[in-house]
Every structure is written in structure tokens, then in C-alpha cells.
C-alpha atoms as a PDB file:
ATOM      1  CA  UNK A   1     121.628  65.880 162.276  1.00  0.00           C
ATOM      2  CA  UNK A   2     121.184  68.652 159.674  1.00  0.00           C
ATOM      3  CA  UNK A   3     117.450  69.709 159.500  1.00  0.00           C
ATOM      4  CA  UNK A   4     115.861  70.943 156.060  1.00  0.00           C
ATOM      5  CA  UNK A   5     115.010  74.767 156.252  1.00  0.00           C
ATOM      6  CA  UNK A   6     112.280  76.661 153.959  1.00  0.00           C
ATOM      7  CA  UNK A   7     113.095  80.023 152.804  1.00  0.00           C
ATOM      8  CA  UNK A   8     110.507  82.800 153.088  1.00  0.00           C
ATOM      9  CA  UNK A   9     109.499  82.062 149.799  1.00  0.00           C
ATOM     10  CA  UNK A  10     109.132  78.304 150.498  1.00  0.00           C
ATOM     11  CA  UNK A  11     107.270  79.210 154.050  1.00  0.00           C
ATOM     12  CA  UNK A  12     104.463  81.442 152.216  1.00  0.00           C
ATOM     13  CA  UNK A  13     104.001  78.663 149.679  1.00  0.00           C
ATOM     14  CA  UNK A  14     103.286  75.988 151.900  1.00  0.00           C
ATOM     15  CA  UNK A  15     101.015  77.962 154.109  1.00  0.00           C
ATOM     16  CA  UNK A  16      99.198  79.199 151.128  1.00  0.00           C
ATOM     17  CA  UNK A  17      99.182  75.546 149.888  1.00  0.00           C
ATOM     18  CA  UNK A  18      97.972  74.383 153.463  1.00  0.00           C
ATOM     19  CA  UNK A  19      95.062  76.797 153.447  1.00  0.00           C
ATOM     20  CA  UNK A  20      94.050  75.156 150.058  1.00  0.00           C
ATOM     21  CA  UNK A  21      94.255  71.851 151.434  1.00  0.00           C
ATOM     22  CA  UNK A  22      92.521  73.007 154.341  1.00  0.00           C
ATOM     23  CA  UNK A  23      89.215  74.893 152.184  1.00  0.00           C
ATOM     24  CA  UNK A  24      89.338  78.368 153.477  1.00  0.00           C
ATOM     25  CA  UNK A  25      91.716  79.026 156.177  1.00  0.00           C
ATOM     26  CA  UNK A  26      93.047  82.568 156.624  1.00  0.00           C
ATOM     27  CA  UNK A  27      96.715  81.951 156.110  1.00  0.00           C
ATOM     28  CA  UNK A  28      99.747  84.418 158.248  1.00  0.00           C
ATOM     29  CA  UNK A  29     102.371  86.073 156.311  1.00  0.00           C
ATOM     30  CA  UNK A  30     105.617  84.247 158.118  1.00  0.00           C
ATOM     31  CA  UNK A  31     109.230  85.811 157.598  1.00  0.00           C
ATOM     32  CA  UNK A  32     112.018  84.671 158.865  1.00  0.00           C
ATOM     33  CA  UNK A  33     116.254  85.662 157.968  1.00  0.00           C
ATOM     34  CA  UNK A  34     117.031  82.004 159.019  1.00  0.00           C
ATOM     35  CA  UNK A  35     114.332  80.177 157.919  1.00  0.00           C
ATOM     36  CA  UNK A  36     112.521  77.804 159.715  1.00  0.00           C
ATOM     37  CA  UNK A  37     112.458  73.626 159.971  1.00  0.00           C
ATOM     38  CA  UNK A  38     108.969  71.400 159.212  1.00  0.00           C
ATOM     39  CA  UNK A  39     108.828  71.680 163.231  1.00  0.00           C
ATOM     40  CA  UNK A  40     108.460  75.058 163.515  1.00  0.00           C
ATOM     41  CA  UNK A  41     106.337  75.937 160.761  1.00  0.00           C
ATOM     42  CA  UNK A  42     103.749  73.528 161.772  1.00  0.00           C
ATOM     43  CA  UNK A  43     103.752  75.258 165.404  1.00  0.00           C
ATOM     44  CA  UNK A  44     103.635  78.587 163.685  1.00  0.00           C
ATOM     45  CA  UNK A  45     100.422  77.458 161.429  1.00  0.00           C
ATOM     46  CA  UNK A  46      98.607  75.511 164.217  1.00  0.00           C
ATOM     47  CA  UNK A  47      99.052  79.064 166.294  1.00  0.00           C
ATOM     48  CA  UNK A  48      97.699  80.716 163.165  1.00  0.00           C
ATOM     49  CA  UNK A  49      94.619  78.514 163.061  1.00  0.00           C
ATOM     50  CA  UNK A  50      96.255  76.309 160.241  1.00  0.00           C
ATOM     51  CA  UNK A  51      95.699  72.628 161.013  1.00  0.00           C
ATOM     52  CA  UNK A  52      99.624  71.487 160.991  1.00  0.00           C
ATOM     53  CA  UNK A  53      99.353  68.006 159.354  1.00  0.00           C
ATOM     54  CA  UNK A  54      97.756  70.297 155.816  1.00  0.00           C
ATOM     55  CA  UNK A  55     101.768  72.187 156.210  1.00  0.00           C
ATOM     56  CA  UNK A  56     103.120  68.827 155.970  1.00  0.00           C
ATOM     57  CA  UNK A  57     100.623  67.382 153.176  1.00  0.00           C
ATOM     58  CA  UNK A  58     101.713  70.904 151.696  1.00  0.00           C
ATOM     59  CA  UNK A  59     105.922  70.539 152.645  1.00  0.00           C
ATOM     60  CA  UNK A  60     105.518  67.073 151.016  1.00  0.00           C
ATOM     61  CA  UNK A  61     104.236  67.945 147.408  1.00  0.00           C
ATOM     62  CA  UNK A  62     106.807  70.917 147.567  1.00  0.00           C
ATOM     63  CA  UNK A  63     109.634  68.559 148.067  1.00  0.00           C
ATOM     64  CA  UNK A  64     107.948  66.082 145.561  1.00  0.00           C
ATOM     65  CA  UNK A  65     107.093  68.321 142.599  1.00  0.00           C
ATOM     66  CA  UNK A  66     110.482  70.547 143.345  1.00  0.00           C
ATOM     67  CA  UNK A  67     108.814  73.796 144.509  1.00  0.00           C
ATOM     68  CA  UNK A  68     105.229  75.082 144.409  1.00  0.00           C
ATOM     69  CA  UNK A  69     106.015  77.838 142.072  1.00  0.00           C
ATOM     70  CA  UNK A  70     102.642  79.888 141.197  1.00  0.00           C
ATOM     71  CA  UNK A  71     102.206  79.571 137.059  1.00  0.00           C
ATOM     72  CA  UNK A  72     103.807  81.903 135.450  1.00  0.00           C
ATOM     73  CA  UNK A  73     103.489  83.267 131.506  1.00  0.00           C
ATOM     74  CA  UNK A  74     107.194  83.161 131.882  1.00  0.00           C
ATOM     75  CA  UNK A  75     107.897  80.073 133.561  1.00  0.00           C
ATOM     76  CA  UNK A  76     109.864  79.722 136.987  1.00  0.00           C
ATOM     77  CA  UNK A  77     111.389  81.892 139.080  1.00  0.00           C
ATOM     78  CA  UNK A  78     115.295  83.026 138.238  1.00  0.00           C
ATOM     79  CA  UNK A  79     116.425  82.405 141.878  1.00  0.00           C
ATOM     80  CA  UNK A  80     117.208  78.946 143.195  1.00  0.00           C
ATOM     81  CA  UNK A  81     117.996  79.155 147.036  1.00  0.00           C
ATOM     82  CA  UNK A  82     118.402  75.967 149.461  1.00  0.00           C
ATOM     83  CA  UNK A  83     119.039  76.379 153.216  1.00  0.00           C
ATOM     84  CA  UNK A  84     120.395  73.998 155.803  1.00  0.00           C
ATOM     85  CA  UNK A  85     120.707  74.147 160.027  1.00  0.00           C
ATOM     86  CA  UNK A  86     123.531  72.056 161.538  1.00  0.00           C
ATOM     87  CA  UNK A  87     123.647  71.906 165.124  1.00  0.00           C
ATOM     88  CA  UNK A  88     126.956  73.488 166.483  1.00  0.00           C
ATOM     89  CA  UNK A  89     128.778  76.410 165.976  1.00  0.00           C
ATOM     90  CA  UNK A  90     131.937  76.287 163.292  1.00  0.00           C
ATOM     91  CA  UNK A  91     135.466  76.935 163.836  1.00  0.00           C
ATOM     92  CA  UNK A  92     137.256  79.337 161.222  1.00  0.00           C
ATOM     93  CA  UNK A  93     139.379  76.248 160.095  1.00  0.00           C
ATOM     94  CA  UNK A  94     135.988  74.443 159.540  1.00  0.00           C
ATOM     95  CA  UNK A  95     134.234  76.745 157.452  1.00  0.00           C
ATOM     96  CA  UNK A  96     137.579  77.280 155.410  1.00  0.00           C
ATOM     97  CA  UNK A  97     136.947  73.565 154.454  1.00  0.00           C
ATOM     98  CA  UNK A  98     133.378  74.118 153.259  1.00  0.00           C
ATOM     99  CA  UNK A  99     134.714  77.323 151.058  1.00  0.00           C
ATOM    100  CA  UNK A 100     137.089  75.058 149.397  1.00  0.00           C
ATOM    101  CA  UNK A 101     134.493  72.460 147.966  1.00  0.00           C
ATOM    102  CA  UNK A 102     132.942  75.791 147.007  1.00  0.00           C
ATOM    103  CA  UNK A 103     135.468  76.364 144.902  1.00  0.00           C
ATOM    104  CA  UNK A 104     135.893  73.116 143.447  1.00  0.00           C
ATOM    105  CA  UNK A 105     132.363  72.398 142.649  1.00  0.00           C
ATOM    106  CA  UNK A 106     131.597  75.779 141.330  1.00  0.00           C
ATOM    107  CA  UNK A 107     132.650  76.210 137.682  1.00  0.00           C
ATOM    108  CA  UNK A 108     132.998  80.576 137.719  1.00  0.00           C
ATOM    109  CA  UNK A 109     135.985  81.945 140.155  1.00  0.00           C
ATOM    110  CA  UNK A 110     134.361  83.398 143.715  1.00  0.00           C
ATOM    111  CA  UNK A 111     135.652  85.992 146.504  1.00  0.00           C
ATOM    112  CA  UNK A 112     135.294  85.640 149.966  1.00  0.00           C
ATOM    113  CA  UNK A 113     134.384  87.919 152.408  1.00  0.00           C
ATOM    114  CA  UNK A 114     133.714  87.776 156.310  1.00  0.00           C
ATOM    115  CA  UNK A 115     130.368  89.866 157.511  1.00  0.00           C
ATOM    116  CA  UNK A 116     128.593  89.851 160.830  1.00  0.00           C
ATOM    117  CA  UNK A 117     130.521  86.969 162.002  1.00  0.00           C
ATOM    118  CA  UNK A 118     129.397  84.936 158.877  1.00  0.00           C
ATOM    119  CA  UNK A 119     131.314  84.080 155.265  1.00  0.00           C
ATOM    120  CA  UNK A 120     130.149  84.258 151.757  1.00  0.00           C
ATOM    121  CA  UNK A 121     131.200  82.832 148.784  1.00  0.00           C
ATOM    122  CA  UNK A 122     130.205  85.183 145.679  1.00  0.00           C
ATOM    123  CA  UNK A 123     130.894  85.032 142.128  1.00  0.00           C
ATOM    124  CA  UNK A 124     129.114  86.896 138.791  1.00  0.00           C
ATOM    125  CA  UNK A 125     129.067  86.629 135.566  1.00  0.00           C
ATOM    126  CA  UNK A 126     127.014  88.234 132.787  1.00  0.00           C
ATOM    127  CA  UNK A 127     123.528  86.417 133.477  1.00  0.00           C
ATOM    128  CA  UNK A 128     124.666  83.785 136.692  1.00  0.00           C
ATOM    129  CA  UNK A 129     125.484  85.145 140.217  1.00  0.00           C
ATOM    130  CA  UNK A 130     125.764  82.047 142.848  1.00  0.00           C
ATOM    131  CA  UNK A 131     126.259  82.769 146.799  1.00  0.00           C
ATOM    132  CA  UNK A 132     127.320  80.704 149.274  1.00  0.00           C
ATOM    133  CA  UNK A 133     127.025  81.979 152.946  1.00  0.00           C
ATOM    134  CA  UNK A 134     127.550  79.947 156.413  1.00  0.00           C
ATOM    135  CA  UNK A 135     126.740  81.956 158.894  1.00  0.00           C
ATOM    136  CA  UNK A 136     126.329  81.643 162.990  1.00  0.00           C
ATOM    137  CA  UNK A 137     122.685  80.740 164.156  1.00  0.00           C
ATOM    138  CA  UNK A 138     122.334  80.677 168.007  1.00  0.00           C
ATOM    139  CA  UNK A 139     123.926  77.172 168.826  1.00  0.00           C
ATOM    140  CA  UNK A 140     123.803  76.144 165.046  1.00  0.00           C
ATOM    141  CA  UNK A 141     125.069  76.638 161.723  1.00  0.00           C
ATOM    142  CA  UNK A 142     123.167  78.434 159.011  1.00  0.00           C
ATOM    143  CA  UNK A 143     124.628  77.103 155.246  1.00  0.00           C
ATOM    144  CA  UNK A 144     122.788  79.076 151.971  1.00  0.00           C
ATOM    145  CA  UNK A 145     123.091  78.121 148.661  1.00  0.00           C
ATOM    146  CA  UNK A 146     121.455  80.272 146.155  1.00  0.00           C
ATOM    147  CA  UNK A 147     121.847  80.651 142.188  1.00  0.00           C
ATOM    148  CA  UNK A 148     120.331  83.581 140.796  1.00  0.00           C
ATOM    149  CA  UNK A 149     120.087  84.599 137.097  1.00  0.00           C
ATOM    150  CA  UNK A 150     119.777  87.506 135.572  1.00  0.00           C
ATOM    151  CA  UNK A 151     116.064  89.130 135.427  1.00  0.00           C
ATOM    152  CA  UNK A 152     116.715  89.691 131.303  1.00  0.00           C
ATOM    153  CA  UNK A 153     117.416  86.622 130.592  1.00  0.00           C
ATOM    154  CA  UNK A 154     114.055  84.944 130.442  1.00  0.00           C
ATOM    155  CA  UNK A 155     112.961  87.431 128.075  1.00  0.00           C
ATOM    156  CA  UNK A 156     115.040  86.766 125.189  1.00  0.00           C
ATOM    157  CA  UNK A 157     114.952  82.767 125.672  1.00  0.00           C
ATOM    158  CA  UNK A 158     110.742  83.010 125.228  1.00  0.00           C
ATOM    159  CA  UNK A 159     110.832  86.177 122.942  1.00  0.00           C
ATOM    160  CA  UNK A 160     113.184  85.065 119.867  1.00  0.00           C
ATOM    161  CA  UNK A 161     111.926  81.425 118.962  1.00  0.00           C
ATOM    162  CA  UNK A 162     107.960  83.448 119.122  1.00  0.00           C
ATOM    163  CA  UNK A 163     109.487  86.056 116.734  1.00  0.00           C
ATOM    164  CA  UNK A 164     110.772  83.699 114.381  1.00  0.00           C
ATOM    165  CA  UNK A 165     107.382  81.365 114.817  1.00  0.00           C
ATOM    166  CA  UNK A 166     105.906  85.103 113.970  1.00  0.00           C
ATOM    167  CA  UNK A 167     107.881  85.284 110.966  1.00  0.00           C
ATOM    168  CA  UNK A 168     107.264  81.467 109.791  1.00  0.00           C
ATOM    169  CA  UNK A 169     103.722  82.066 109.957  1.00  0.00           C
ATOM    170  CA  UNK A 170     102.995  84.649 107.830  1.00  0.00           C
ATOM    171  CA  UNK A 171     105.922  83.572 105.464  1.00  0.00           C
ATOM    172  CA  UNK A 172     104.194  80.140 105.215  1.00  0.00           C
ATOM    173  CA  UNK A 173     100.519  81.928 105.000  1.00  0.00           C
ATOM    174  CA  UNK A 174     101.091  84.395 102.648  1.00  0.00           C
ATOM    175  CA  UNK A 175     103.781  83.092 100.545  1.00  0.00           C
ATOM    176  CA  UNK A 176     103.474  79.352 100.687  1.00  0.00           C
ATOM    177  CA  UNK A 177      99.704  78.622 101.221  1.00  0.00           C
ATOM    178  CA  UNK A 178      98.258  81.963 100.076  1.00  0.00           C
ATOM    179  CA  UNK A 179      95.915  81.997 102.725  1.00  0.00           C
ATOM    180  CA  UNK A 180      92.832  84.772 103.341  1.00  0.00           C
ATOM    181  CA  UNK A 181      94.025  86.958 105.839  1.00  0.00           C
ATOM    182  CA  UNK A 182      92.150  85.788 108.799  1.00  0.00           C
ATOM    183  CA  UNK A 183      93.783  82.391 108.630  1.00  0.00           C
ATOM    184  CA  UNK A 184      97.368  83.979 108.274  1.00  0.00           C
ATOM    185  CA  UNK A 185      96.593  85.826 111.539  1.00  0.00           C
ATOM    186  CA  UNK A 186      95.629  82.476 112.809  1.00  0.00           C
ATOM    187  CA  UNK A 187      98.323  80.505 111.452  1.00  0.00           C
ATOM    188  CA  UNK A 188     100.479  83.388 112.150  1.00  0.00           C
ATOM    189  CA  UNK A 189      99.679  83.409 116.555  1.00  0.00           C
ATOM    190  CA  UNK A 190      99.581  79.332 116.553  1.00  0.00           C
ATOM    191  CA  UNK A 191     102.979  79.411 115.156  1.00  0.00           C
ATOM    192  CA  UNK A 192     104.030  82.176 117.254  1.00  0.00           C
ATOM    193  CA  UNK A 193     102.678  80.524 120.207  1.00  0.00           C
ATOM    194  CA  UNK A 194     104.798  77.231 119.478  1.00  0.00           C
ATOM    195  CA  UNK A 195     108.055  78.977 119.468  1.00  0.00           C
ATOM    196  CA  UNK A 196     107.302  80.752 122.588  1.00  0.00           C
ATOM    197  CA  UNK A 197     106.903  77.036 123.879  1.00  0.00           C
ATOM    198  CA  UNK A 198     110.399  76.002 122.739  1.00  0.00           C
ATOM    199  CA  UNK A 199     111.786  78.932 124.615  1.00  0.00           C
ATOM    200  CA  UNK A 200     110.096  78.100 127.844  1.00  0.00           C
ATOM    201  CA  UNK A 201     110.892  74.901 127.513  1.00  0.00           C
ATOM    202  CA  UNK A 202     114.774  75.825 127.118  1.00  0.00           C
ATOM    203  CA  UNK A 203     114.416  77.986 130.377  1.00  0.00           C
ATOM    204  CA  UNK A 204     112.899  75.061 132.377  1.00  0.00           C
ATOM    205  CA  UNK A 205     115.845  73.041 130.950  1.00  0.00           C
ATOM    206  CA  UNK A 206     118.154  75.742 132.755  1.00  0.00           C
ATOM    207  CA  UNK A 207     116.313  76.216 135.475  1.00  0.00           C
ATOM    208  CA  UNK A 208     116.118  72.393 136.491  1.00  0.00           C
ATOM    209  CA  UNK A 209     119.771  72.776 135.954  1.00  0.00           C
ATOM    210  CA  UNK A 210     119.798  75.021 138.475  1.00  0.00           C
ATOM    211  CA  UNK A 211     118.122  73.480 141.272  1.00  0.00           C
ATOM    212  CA  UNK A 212     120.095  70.273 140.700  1.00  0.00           C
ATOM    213  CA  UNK A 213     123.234  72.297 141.365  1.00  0.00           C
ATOM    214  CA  UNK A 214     121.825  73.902 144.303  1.00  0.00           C
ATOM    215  CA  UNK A 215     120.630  70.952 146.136  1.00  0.00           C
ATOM    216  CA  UNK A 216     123.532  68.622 145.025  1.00  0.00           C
ATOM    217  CA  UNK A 217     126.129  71.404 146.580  1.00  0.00           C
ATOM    218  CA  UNK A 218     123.770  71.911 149.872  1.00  0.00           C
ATOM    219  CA  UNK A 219     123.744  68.564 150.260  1.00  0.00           C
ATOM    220  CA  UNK A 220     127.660  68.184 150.115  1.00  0.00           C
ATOM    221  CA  UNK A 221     128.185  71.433 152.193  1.00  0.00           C
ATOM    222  CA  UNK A 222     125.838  69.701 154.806  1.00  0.00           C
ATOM    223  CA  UNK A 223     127.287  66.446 154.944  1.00  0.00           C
ATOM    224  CA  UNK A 224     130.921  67.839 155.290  1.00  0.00           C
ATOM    225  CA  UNK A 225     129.612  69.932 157.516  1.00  0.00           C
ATOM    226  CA  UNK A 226     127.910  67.594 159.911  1.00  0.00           C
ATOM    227  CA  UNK A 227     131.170  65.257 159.614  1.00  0.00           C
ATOM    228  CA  UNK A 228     133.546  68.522 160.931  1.00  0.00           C
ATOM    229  CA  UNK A 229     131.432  69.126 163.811  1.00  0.00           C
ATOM    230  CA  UNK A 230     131.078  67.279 166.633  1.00  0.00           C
ATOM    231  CA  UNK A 231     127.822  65.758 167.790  1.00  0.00           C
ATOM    232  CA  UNK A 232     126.013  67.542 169.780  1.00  0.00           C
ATOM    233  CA  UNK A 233     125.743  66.205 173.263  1.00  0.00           C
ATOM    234  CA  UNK A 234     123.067  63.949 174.490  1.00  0.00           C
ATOM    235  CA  UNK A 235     120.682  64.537 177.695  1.00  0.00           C
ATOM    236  CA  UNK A 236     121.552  62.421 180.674  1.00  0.00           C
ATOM    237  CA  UNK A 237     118.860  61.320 182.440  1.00  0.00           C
END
């Protein structure tokens, strides 16, 4: 059965988030290529002094609320990134299936390329780059999705609607209610403010996008996956 794996990012969230829940904890950096499963993390946090039933309070409200992204003046992070573990190792044949719902389910054209025993899926275009890697693991198979955009993007999304809310303010304060000047500057910021609004709430439109796409295609990838291979064997008494 494929197990759910946090990213680095994920694994300092939840420990930071577990600390909270805990009042006061030091939390551990953790970093890990591969990620790491509920299991582990928990025995990495109890080692750490973490109480491991806060990580899973904490692993929980990630999975509920869709990430425990700190707040940000610009809103969330550019990179969406999911990562799977299925037990066994895949044959080339196998892993040429999984490219090939790549390809279907991903709208912009991709190369492939073989590295350290692993394959990735790539493709870029002006502001989206998506990867696709599956990649040995031990005994198991490692499968990352990630969508990144580009780090400029965010900028013009918030800045133009605030520059024309700029522009609407003082247009309506000094031309259309011939205001003193202290209320056009107030006017002037609350309109500015409100168009920066509509802009972040365009890029959480995108990046909800985003994350749907990731998951939905980690989730196929996983259950094809998990179909190709065979089960792993059970312990005989």
C-alpha cells in the first residue's frame, strides 16, 4: 500500500506546528531527499523530545487546511510538490507506463531523461515548470510531483489591480469628491489596499489550481503504480 510522504518543507511545518501544540518544545530541523511517512516522523519527534501524537494533531490540520503555509504579504508559496512511497522496485516497462499518463494528463509537452537510476518528466513554459520523477528508494518506489511557478509572477498579479486601486483613489478624491488631502491619502491606500486583495485573491485561485493538479496526478501515478507492482510478500509465521 502506497504511504503518504512529507517533503522537507511539510516535515519542518508539522514539527514547528507540533511544538505549538505542545507549548514550548524545542523543535529539530529534519531533512530528508526522500521524505519521510507519519511513522517515521513521529519516531523522529518523540527522539527529539516532541510528544508524537502533537505531529499527528499537527499532520492532520496540514492535510485538512491543505498545507500549513506561514502568512505571507504575498500569499502562498509558488511551489506545489506531493510525494508518494510504493513498496517494490519498478521495471523499465513499468515506469514507461507512469510517463505516459504523464503525458496525457499534463497539458504543456515534457522530455524525459534517465539520472541516477531514476526518470523525470520535465516541461517549461514562460511562468509554469512541472516535474515528475520516480525514482529507486531501497526496496520501494519514490514518485514526485511538483508544479512550480515562476518567482515574478506573484508580483505583477498583487501589484497591478493596487496600482489601478492607487489611481481610482485619488481620481475619485480629487476629481470626483474634492476631498482635503488627508482623506485622498486615505481614500487613496483603502482603495489601493482593495485591489491588492483582488490580486491575491487571483493568485490563491491559481495556486489552489495547482495543488488540485498535483494531488489529483499523484494520486493517479500511485494507484497505477501500486496496480503494476506486485504485492509485496507477506511474513509467514
Amino acid at each position: 500500500m502506497a504511504e503518504r510522504r512529507f517533503t522537507d518543507r511539510e516535515i519542518g511545518l508539522i514539527l514547528r506546528r507540533a511544538v505549538e501544540l505542545e507549548e514550548g518544545t524545542p523543535s529539530t530541523a529534519v531533512s530528508s531527499g526522500r521524505g519521510l511517512n507519519l511513522k517515521e516522523l513521529q519516531e523522529i519527534a518523540r527522539e527529539a523530545g516532541i510528544d508524537p501524537v502533537m505531529v499527528g494533531r499537527a499532520a492532520e490540520e496540514m492535510e485538512g487546511r491543505g498545507g500549513l503555509e506561514p502568512l505571507s504579504l504575498w500569499g502562498p508559496a509558488t511551489v506545489r510538490r506531493e510525494v508518494r512511497t510504493v513498496p517494490g522496485e519498478m521495471a523499465r516497462e513499468e515506469v514507461g507506463e507512469l510517463m505516459r499518463i504523464v503525458d496525457r494528463e499534463v497539458e504543456a509537452q515534457g522530455t524525459v531523461v534517465e539520472a541516477l537510476g531514476g526518470v523525470r518528466w520535465t516541461s517549461n513554459t514562460r511562468f509554469l515548470s512541472t516535474q515528475v520523477s520516480v525514482e529507486p528508494s531501497g526496496e520501494d518506489t519514490l514518485l514526485r510531483v511538483e508544479e512550480r511557478y515562476s518567482d515574478s509572477i506573484r508580483g505583477p498579479l498583487h501589484g497591478a489591480p493596487a496600482g489601478w486601486g492607487l489611481i481610482l483613489g485619488l481620481a475619485l478624491g480629487l476629481e470626483g469628491l474634492s476631498l482635503a488631502l488627508p482623506l485622498v491619502i486615505v481614500l487613496t491606500a483603502i482603495t489601493a489596499m482593495m485591489g491588492w486583495a483582488v490580486g491575491d485573491l487571483v493568485w490563491r485561485g491559481i495556486s489552489a489550481g495547482s495543488r488540485k493538479r498535483v494531488r489529483a496526478l499523484t494520486g493517479h501515478l500511485t494507484e497505477e503504480a501500486s496496480r503494476l507492482l506486485p504485492p509485496p510478500p507477506r511474513d509467514e509465521d
